[in-house]
Protein backbone atom coordinates (compact mmCIF):
# COMPACT_ATOMS: atom_id res chain seq x y z
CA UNK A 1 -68.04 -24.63 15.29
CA UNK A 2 -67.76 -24.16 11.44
CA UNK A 3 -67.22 -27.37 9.03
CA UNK A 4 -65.71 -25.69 5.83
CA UNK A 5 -66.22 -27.84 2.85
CA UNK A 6 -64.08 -27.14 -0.33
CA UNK A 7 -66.85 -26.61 -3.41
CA UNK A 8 -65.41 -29.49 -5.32
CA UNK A 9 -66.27 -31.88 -2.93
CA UNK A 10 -70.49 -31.13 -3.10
CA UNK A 11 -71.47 -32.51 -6.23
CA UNK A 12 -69.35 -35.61 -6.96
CA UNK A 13 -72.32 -37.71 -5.38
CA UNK A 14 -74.28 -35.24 -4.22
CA UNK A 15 -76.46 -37.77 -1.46
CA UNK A 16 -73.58 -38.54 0.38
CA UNK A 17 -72.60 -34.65 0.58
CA UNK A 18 -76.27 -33.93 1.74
CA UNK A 19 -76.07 -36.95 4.59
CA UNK A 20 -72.56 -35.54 5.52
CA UNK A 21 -74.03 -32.05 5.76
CA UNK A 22 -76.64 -33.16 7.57
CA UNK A 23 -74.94 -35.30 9.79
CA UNK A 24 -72.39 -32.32 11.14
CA UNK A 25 -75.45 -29.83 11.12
CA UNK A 26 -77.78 -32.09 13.17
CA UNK A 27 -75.79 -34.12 15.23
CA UNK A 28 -72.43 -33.14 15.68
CA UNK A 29 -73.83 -29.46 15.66
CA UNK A 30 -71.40 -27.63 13.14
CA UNK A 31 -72.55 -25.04 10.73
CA UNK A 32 -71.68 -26.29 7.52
CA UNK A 33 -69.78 -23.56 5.07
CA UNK A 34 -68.88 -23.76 1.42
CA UNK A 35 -65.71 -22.71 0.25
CA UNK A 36 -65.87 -21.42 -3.76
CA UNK A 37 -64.62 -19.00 -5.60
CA UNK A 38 -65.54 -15.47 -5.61
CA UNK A 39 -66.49 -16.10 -9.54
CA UNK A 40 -68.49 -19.17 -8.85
CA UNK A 41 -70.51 -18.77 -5.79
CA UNK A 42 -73.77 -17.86 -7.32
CA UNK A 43 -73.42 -21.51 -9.76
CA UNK A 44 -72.76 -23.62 -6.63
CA UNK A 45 -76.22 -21.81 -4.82
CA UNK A 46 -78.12 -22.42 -7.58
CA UNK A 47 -77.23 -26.05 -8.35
CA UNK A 48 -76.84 -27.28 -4.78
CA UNK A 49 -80.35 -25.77 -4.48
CA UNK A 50 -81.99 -26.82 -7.59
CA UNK A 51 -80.58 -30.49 -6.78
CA UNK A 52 -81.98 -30.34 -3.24
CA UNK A 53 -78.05 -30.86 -1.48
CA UNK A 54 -78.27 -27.42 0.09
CA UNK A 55 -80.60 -27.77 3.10
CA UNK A 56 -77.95 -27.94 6.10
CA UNK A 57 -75.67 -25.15 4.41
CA UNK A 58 -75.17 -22.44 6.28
CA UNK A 59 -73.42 -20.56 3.67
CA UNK A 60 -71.32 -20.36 0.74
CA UNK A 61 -68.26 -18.68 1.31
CA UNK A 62 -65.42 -17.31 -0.64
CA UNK A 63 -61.50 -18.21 0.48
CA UNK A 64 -60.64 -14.71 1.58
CA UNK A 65 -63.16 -14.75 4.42
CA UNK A 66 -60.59 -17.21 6.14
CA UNK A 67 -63.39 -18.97 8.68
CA UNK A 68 -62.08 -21.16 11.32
CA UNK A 69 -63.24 -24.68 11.70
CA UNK A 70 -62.72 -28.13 10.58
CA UNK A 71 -61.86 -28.57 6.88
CA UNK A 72 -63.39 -31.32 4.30
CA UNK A 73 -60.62 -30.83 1.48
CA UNK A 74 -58.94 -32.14 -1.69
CA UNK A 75 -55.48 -30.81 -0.05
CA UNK A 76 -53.80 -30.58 3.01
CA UNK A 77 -53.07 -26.74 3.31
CA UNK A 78 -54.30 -25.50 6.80
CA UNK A 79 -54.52 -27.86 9.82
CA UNK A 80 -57.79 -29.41 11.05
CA UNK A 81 -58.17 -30.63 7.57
CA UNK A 82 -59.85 -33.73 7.07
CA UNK A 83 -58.42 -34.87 3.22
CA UNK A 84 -60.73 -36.44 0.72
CA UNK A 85 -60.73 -36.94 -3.24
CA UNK A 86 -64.88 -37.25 -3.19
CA UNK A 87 -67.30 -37.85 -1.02
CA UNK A 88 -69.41 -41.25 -1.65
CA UNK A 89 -70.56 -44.05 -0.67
CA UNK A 90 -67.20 -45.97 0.63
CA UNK A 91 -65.70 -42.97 2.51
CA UNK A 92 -68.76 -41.18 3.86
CA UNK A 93 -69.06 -42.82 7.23
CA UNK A 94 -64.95 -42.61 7.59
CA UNK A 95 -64.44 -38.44 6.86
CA UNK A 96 -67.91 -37.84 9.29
CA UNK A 97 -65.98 -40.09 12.24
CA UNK A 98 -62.61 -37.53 11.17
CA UNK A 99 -64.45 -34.61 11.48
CA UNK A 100 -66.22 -35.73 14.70
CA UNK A 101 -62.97 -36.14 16.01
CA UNK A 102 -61.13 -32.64 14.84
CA UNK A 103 -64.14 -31.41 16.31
CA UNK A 104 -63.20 -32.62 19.62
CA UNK A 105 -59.98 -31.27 19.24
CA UNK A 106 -60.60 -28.08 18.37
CA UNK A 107 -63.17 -27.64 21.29
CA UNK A 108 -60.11 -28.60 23.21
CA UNK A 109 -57.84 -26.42 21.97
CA UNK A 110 -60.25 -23.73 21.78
């Protein structure tokens, strides 16, 4: 199962982005993918890897691929979207228990 994770969300406070990646990678067993624009995909590689946020990234993706998954996202526009305005350190433990649970949904819808 694919966790789709807008780009804007992966550098507010970077950390909390790598323990949420790593979190749905390791435990809850999701390949984590990175939504960005066509235009911008090579800047978010190259920063998420310089800054060290981009081991449990599968991939970077751009929104015309249209994976299926759970969503991390700034709006609501596709269901199994888990809604967030940044991840950090008061919300990080809250959207990982979401997407744990759209998880279970969508294995049981699946």
């Amino acid at each position: 199962m694919n966790l789709i994770v807008v780009s804007d969300l992966t550098l507010n406070e970077g950390l909390y982005f790598r323990f949420l990646s790593m979190t749905a990678k390791s435990y809850l067993e999701m390949d984590v993918l990175i939504e960005a624009p066509e235009s911008k995909i090579d800047y978010y590689y190259k920063i998420l890897k310089k800054k060290g946020f981009y081991d449990y990234v599968s991939e970077i993706l751009s929104p015309d691929k249209r994976e299926e998954g759970v969503r991390l996202d700034t709006e609501h526009n596709y269901p199994l979207t888990v809604v967030a305005e940044s991840i950090n350190c008061v919300n990080v433990m809250s959207l990982i228990g979401q997407i744990k649970m759209l998880g279970y949904i969508k294995k049981d819808i699946s």
